[in-house]
Protein backbone atom coordinates (compact mmCIF):
# COMPACT_ATOMS: atom_id res chain seq x y z
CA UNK A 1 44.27 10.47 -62.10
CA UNK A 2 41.82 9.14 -65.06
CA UNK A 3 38.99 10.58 -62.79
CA UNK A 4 40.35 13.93 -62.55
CA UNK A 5 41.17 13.68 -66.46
CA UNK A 6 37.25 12.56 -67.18
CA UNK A 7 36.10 15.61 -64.51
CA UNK A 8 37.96 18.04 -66.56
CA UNK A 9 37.00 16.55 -69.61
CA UNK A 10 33.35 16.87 -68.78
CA UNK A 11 33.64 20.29 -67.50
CA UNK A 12 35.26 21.31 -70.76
CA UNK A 13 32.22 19.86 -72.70
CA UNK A 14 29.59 21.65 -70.63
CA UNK A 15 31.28 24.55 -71.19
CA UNK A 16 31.33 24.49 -74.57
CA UNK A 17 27.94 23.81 -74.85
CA UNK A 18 27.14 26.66 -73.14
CA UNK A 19 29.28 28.66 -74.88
CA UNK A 20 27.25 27.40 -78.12
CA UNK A 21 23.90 27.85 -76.60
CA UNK A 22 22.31 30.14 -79.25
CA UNK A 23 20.83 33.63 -78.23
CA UNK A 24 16.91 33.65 -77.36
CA UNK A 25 16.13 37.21 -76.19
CA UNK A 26 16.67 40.45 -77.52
CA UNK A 27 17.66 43.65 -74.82
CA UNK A 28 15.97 47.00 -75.09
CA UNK A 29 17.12 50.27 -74.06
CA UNK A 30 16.70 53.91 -74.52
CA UNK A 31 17.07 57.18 -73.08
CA UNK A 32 13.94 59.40 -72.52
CA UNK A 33 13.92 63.29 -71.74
CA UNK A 34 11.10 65.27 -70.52
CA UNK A 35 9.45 62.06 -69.09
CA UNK A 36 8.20 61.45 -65.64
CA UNK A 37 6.21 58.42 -65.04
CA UNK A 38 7.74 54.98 -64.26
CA UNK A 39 7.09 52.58 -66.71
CA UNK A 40 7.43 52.78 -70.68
CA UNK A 41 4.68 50.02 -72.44
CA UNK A 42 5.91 48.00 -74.81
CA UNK A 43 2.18 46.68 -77.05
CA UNK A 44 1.91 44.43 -80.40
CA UNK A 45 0.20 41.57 -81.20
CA UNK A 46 -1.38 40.23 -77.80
CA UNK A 47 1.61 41.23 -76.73
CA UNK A 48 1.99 44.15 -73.85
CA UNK A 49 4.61 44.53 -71.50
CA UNK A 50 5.77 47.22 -68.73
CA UNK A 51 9.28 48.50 -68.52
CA UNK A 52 10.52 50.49 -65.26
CA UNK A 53 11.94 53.85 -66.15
CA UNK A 54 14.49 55.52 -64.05
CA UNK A 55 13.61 58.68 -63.55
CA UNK A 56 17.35 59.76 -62.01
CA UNK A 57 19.38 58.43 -64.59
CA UNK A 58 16.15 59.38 -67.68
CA UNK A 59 16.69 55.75 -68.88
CA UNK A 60 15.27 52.37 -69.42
CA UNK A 61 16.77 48.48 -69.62
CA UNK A 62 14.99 45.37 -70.32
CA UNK A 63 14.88 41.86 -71.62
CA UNK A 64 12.35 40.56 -74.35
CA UNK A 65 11.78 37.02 -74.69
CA UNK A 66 9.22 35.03 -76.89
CA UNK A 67 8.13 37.97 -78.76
CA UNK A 68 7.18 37.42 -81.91
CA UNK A 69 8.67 39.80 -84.77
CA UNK A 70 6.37 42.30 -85.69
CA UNK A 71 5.44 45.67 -85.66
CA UNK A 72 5.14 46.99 -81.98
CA UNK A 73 4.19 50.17 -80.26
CA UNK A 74 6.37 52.24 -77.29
CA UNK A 75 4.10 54.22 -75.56
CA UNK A 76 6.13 56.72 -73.73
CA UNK A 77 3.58 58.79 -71.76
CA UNK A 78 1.18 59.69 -74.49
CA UNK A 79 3.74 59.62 -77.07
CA UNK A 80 3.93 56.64 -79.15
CA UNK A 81 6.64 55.29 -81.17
CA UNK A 82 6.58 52.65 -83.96
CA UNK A 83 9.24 50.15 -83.74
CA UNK A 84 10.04 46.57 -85.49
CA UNK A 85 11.20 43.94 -82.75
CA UNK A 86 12.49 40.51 -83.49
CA UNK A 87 13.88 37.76 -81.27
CA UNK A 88 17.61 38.02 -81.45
CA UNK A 89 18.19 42.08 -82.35
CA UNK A 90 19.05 44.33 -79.33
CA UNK A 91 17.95 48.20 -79.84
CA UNK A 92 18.24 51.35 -78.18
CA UNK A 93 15.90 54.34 -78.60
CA UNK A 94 16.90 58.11 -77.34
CA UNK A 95 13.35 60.08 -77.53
CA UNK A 96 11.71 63.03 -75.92
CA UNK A 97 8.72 62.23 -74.83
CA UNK A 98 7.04 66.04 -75.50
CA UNK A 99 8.92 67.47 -78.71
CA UNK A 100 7.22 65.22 -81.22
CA UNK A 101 8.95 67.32 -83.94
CA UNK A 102 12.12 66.16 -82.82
CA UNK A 103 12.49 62.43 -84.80
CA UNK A 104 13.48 59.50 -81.96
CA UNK A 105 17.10 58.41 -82.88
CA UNK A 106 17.42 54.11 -82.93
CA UNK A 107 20.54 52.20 -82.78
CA UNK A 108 20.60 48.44 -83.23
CA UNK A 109 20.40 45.67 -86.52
CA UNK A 110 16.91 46.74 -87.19
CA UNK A 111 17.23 51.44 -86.65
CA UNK A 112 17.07 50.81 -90.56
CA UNK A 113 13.40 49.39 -91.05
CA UNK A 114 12.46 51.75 -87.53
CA UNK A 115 13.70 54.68 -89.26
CA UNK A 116 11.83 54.24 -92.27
CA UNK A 117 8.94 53.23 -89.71
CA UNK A 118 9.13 57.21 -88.67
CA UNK A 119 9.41 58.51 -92.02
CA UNK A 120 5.95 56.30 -93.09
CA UNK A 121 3.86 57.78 -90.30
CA UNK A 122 5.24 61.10 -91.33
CA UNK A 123 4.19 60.77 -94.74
CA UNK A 124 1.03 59.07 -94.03
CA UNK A 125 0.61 62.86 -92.09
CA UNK A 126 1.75 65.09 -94.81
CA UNK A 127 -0.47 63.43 -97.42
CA UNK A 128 -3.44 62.16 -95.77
CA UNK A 129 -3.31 64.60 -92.87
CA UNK A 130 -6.20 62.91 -89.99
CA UNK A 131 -8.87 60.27 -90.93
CA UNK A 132 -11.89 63.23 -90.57
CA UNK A 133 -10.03 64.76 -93.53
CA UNK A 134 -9.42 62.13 -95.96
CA UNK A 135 -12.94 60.65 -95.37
CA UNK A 136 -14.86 63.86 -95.89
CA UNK A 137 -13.29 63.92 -99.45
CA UNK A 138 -15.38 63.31 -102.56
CA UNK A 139 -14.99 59.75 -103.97
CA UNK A 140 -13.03 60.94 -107.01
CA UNK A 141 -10.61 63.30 -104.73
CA UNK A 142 -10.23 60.08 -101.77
CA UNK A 143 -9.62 57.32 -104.65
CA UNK A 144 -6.95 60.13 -106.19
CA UNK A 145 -5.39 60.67 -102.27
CA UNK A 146 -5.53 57.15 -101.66
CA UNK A 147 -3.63 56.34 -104.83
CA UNK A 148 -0.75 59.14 -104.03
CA UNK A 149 -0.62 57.77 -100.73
CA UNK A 150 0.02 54.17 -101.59
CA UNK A 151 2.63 54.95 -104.41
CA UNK A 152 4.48 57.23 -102.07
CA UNK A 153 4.39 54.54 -99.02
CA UNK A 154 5.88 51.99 -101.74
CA UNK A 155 8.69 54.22 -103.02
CA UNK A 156 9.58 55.16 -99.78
CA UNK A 157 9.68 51.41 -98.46
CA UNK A 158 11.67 50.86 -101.76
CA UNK A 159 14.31 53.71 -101.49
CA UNK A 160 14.81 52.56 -97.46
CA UNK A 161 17.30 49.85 -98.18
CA UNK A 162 15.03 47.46 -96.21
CA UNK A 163 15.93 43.39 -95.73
CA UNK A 164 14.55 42.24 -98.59
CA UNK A 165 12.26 39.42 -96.53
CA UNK A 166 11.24 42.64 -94.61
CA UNK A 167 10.48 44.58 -97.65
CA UNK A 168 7.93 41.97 -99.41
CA UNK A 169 5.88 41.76 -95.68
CA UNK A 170 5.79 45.79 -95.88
CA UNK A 171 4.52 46.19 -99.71
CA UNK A 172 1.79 43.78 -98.13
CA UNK A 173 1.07 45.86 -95.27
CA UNK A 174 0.81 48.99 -97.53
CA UNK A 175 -1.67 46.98 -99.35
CA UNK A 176 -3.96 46.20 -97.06
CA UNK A 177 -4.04 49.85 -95.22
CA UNK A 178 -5.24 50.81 -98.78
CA UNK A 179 -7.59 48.52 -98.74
CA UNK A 180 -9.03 48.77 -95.35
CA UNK A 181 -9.41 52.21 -96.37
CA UNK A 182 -11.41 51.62 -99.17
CA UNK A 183 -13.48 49.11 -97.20
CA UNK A 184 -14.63 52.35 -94.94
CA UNK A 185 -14.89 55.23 -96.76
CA UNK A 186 -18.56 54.75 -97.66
CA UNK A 187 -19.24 53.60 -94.39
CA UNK A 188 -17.02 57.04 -92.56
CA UNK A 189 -18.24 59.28 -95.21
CA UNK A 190 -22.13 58.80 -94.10
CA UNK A 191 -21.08 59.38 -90.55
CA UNK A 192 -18.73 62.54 -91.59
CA UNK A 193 -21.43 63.98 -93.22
CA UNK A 194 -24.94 62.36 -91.61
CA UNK A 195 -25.98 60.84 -94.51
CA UNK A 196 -27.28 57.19 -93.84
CA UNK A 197 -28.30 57.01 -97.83
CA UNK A 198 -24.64 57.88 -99.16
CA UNK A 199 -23.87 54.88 -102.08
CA UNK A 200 -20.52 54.76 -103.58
CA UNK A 201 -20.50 54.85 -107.44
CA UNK A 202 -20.41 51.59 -109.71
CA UNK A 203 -17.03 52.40 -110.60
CA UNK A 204 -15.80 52.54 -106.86
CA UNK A 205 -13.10 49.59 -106.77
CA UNK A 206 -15.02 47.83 -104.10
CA UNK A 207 -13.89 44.05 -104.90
CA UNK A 208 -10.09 44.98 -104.00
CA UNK A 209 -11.06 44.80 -100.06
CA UNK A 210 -13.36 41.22 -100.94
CA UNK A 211 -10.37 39.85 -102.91
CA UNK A 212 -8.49 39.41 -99.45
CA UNK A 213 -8.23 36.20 -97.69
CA UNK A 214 -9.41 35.24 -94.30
CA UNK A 215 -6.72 32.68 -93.95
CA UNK A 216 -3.25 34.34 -93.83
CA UNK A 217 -1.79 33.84 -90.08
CA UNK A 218 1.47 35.39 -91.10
CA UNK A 219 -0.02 38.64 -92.47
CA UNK A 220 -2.70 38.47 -89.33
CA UNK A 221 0.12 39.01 -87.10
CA UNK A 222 2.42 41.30 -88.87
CA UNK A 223 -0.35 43.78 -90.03
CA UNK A 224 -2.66 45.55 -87.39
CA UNK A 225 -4.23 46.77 -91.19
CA UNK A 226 -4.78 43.26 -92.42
CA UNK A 227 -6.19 42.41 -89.08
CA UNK A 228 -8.46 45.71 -89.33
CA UNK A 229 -9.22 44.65 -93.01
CA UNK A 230 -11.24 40.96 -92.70
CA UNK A 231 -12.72 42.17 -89.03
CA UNK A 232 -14.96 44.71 -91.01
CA UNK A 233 -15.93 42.24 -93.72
CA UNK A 234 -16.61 39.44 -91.15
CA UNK A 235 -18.95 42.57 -89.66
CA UNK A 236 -20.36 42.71 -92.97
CA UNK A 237 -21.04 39.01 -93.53
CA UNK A 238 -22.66 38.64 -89.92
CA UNK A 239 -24.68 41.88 -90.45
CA UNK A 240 -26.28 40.40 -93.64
CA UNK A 241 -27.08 36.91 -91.98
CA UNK A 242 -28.18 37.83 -88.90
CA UNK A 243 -31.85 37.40 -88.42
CA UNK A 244 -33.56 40.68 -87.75
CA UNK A 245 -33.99 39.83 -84.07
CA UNK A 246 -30.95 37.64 -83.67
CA UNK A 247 -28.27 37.83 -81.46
CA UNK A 248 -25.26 39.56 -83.11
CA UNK A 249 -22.84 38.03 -80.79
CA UNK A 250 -23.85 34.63 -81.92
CA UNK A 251 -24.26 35.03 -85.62
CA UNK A 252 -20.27 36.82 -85.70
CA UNK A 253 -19.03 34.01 -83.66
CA UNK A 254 -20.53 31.45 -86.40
CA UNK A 255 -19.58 33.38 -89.33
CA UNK A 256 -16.04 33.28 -88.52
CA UNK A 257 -16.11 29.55 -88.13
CA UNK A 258 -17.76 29.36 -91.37
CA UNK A 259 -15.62 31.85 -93.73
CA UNK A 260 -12.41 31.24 -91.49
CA UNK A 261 -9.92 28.02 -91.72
CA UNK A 262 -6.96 29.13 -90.60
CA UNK A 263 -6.59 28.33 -86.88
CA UNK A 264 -4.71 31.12 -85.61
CA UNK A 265 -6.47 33.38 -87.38
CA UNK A 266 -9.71 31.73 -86.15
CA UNK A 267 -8.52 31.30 -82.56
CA UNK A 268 -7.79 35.11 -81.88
CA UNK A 269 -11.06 36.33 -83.98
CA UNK A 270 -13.47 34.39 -81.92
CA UNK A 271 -11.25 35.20 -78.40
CA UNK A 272 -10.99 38.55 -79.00
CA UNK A 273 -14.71 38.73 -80.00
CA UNK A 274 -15.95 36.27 -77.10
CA UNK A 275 -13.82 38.79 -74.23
CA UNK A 276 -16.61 40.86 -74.90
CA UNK A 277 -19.58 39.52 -76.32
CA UNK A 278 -20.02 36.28 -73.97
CA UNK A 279 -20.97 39.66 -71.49
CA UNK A 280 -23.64 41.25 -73.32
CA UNK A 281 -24.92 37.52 -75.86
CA UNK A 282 -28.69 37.43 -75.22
CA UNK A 283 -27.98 33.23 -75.63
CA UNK A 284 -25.31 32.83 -72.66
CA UNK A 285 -24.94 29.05 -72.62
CA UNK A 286 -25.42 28.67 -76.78
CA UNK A 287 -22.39 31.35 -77.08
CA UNK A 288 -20.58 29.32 -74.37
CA UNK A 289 -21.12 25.59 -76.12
CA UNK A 290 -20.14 26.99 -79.68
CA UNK A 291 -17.25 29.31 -78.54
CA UNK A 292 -15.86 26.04 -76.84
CA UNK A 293 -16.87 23.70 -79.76
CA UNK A 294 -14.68 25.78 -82.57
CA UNK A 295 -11.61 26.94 -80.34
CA UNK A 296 -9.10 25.03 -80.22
CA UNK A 297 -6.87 27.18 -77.89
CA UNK A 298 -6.85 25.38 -74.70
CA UNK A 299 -5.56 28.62 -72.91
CA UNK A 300 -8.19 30.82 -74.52
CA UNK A 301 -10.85 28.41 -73.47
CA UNK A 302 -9.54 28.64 -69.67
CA UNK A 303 -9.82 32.34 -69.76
CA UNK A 304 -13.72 31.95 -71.68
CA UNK A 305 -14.92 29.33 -69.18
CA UNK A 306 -14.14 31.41 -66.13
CA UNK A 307 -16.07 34.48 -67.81
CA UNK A 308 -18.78 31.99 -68.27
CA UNK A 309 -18.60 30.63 -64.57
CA UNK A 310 -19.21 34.17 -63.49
CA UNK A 311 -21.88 35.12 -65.46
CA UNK A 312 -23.69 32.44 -64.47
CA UNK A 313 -23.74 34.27 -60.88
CA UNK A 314 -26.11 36.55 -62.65
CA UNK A 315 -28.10 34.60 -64.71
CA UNK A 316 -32.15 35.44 -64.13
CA UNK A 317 -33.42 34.84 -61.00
CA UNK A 318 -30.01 35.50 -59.08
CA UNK A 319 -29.73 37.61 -56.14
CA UNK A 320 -28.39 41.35 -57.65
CA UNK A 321 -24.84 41.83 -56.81
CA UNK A 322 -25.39 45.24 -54.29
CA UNK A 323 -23.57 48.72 -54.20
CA UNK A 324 -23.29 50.52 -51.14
CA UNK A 325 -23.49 54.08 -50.36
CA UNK A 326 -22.92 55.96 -53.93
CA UNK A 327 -23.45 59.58 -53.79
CA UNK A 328 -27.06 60.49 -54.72
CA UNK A 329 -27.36 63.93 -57.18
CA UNK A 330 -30.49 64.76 -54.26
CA UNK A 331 -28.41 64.78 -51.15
CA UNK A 332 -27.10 61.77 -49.08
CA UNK A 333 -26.29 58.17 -49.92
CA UNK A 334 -27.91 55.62 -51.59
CA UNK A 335 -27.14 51.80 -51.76
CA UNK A 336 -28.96 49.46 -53.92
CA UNK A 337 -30.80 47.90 -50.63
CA UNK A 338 -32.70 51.37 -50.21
CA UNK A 339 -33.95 50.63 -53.79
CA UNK A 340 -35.56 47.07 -53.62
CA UNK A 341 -38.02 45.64 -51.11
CA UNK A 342 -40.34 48.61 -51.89
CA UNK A 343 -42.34 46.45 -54.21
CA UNK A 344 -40.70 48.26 -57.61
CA UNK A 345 -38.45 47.00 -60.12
CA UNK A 346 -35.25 48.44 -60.44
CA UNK A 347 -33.96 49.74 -64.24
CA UNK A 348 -30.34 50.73 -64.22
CA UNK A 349 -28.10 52.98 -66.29
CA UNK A 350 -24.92 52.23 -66.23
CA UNK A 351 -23.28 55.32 -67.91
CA UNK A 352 -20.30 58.15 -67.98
CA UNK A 353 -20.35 61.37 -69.35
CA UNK A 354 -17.24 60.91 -71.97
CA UNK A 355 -19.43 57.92 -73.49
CA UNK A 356 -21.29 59.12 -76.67
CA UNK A 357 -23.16 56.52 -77.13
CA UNK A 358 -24.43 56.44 -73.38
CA UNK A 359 -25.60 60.23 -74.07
CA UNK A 360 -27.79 59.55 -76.46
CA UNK A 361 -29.91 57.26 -74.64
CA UNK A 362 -30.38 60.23 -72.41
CA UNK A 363 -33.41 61.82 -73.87
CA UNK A 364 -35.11 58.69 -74.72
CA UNK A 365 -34.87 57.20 -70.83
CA UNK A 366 -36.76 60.33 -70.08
CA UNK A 367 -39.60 59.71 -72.18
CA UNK A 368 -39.37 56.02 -70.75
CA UNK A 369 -39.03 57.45 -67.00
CA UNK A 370 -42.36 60.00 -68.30
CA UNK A 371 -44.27 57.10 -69.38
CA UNK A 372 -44.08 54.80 -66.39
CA UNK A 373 -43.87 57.84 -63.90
CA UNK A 374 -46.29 55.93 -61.64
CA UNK A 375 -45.75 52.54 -62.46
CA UNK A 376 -43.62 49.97 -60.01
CA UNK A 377 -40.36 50.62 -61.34
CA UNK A 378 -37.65 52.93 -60.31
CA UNK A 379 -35.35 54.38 -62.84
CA UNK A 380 -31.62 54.50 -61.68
CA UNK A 381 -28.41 56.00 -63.24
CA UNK A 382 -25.47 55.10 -62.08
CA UNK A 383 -22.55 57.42 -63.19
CA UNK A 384 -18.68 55.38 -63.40
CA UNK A 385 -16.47 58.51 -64.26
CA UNK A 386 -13.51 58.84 -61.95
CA UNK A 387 -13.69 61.04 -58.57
CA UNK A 388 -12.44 63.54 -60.22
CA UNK A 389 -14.85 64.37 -62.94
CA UNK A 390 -17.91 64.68 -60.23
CA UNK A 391 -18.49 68.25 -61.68
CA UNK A 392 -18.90 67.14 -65.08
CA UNK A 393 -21.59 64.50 -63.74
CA UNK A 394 -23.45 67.10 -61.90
CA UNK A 395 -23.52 69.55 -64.97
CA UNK A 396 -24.38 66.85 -67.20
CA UNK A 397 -27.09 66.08 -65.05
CA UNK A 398 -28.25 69.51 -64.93
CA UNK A 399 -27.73 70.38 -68.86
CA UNK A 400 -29.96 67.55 -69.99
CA UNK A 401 -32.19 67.76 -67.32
CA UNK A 402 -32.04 64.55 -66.36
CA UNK A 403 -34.65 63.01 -63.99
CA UNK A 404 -34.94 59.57 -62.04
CA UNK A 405 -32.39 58.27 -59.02
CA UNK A 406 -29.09 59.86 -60.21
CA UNK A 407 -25.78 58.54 -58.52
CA UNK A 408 -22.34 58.49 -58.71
CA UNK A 409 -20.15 55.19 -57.88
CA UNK A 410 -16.61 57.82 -57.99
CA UNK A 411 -14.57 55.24 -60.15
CA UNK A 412 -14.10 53.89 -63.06
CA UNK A 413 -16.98 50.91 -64.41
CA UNK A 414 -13.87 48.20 -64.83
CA UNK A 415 -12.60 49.09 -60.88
CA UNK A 416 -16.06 49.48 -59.26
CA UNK A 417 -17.02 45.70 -57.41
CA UNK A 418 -21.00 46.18 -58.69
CA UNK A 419 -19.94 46.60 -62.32
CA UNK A 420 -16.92 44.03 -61.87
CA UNK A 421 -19.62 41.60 -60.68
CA UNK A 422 -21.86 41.97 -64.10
CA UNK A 423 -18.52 41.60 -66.39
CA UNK A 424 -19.53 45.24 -67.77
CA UNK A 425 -17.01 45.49 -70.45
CA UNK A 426 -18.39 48.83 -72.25
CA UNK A 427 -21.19 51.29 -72.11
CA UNK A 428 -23.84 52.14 -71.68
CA UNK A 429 -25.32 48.89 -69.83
CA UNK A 430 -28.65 48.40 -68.64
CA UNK A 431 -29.95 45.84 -66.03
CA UNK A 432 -33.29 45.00 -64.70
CA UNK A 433 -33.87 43.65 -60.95
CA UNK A 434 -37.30 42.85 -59.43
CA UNK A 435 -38.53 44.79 -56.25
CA UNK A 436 -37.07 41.16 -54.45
CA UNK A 437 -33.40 42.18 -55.47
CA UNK A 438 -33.29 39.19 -58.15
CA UNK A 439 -31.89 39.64 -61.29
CA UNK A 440 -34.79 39.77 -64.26
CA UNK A 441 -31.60 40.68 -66.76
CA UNK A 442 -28.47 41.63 -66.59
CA UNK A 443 -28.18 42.87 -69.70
CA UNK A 444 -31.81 44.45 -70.72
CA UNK A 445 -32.92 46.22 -73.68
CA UNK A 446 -31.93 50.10 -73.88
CA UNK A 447 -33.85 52.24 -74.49
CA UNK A 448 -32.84 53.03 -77.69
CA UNK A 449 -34.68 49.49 -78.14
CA UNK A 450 -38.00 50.44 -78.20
CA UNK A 451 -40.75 48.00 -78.64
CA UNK A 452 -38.35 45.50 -76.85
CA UNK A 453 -38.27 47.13 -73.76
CA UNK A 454 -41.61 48.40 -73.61
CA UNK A 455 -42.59 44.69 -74.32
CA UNK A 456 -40.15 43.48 -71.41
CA UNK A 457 -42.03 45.97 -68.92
CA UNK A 458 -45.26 44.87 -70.01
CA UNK A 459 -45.02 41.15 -69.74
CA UNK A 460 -43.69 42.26 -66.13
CA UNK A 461 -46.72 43.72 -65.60
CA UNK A 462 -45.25 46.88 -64.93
């Protein structure tokens, strides 16, 4: 009998303890018309998640846990919504996914702050209207639109009834999209209007965006603005150091370590940076060694090292990874083995017709491909838009008269197992392989370049 008492004793305490256990997750769900794919996104601050839609019932049900509160984007089809998430607080959202007139309708603890979420990026429309716009504008019109813009923002966050703890992160946030803006409107307005010599004025309040700090981890993850904000200066700073032939990669990745304490802050900067850069760094095992030495992430440094491990696989002097039997603009296939072996080195374009910047090294590969017509090299572009664009490729082709091997892979540069094998991350890329299939670099000078590349060919003795 005083065993069964203890059992039930026991049984009552675990049960209260569970019954105690505090809440850790926070349940979505919504209701969606005129939508058709299967999965909603869920995206914030390295933060992205797929939820399944069902398409019978036009609804969607899901369970968030470990998300940091923050501001967060819904991507339903091409239509994105602005929501606040937090830990604990459940919401709904009821949205049509093609009448973007029609406001989405939130229920939940937080519909207040997502409400007035919906009414900011209407406003921001209204006043602003699109960044071309506001850009284009004379200084003292944009420092005028800029200054109705921020009041309105604030006295709109102020007449929302927001939590007050809420509230203070938001006037912060306002702040620093007003500042970020300032930061580029010399630097948009010369593009807007092709104007590299454009100055701002004395009087242009350029020490607001300087008068930021680096080192706020709370405001880094909250603000997408903020985050925007110290990238571009840290741009600045590394622009102004680097060493007229440096490596940019390199000279970013100290900067940060230098102007940055904060190790969150510094931690994402240098990952999100090294993703990238490690691929294209002209100093592969420097980058590697420093990028090590000043994270202290161990994760991030898992994810860095196994980039690393791979591009050693085409470090100079490795064997090329191959393609196989891309469709050649002349008729037929052509793989890269029908390319080397003739006693020519191989220059390759890596390129797609929706990439501007890849188009404009267009016209200057055909003066290259003129001026070493009869040399031993073979110019080869290789075009990674998907199957379905093949038209556009041929027409492109055809428009700019482009000369040289022309071929198309059918796919997409991050699916396609050549340009998975060289870590291509973004376009256009070049690479240079000697006529014994053997990697001279994976990552050559453009020819946008110049005097590098022509230097490169000549020490090749090409």
């Amino acid at each position: 009998m005083k065993k069964m008492f203890l059992l039930a004793i026991t049984v009552l305490l675990f049960t209260a303890c569970d019954k105690e256990k505090p809440k850790d997750y926070s349940v979505i769900s919504g209701e969606v018309q005129n939508f058709r794919k299967r999965t909603i996104t869920i995206k914030g601050f390295n933060y992205e998640k797929k939820v399944r839609f069902d398409r019978k019932t036009k609804t969607f049900l899901d369970t968030l846990r470990d998300i940091t509160p923050g501001h967060y984007t819904i991507l339903v089809g091409k239509r994105p919504v602005n929501v606040y998430l937090s830990t604990l607080e459940d919401i709904k959202l009821i949205v049509d996914a093609k009448k973007r007139t029609e406001d989405p309708v939130f229920e939940g603890p937080n519909a207040n702050i997502n409400n007035y979420l919906t009414e900011k990026y209407k406003k921001g429309s209204l006043i602003i209207g699109n960044a071309n716009k506001l850009f284009s504008m004379e200084e003292d019109e944009f420092l005028s639109k800029m200054d109705e813009y921020k009041t309105a923002l604030e006295d709109l966050a102020d007449s929302a009834q927001l939590p007050p703890e809420y509230l203070k992160k938001e006037k912060k946030n306002i702040y620093y999209e007003f500042a970020r803006n300032l930061n580029n409107y010399q630097r948009f307005h010369r593009i807007l209007y092709g104007d590299e010599e454009y100055v701002v004025s004395d009087n242009f309040p350029s020490d607001i965006p300087s008068s930021v700090s680096f080192n706020l981890p709370s405001d880094y993850i909250n603000s997408k603005h903020y985050r925007d904000l110290i990238k571009k200066r840290l741009d600045d700073i590394t622009n102004k150091r680097k060493p007229e032939d440096g490596d940019y990669e390199l000279a970013y990745l100290k900067t940060v370590q230098t102007e940055v304490v904060d190790t969150l802050v510094k931690n994402d900067l240098i990952h999100k940076a090294a993703e990238k850069s490690i691929t294209v760094t002209k100093n592969l095992k420097e980058y590697y060694d420093k990028y090590m030495n000043y994270s202290t992430n161990p994760k991030n440094k898992g994810e860095i090292k196994a980039l690393y491990d791979k591009l050693k696989l085409t470090a100079k002097g490795q064997p090329s990874p191959t393609f196989k039997d891309y469709e050649n603009y002349n008729g037929g296939k052509t793989s890269l083995d029908d390319l080397v072996g003739k006693g020519k080195y191989v220059y390759i374009d890596v390129w797609a017709t929706w990439c501007s910047f890849c188009k404009k090294e267009i016209p200057l590969l055909k003066r290259f491909e003129q001026q070493f017509h009869d040399k031993n090299i073979e110019f080869v572009s290789i075009n990674v838009d998907k199957v379905q664009n093949k038209g556009k490729w041929k027409q492109t082709i055809a428009d700019r008269e482009m000369s040289g091997v022309q071929l198309f892979a059918g796919d997409s540069h991050i699916n396609l197992p050549f340009t998975q094998n060289y870590l291509i991350k973004g376009l256009p890329r070049f690479i240079l392989i000697d006529p014994d299939g053997k990697i001279v670099s994976a990552n050559a000078p453009r020819p946008s370049d110049g005097d590098k590349l022509t230097d490169m060919f000549e020490e090749l003795g090409i």
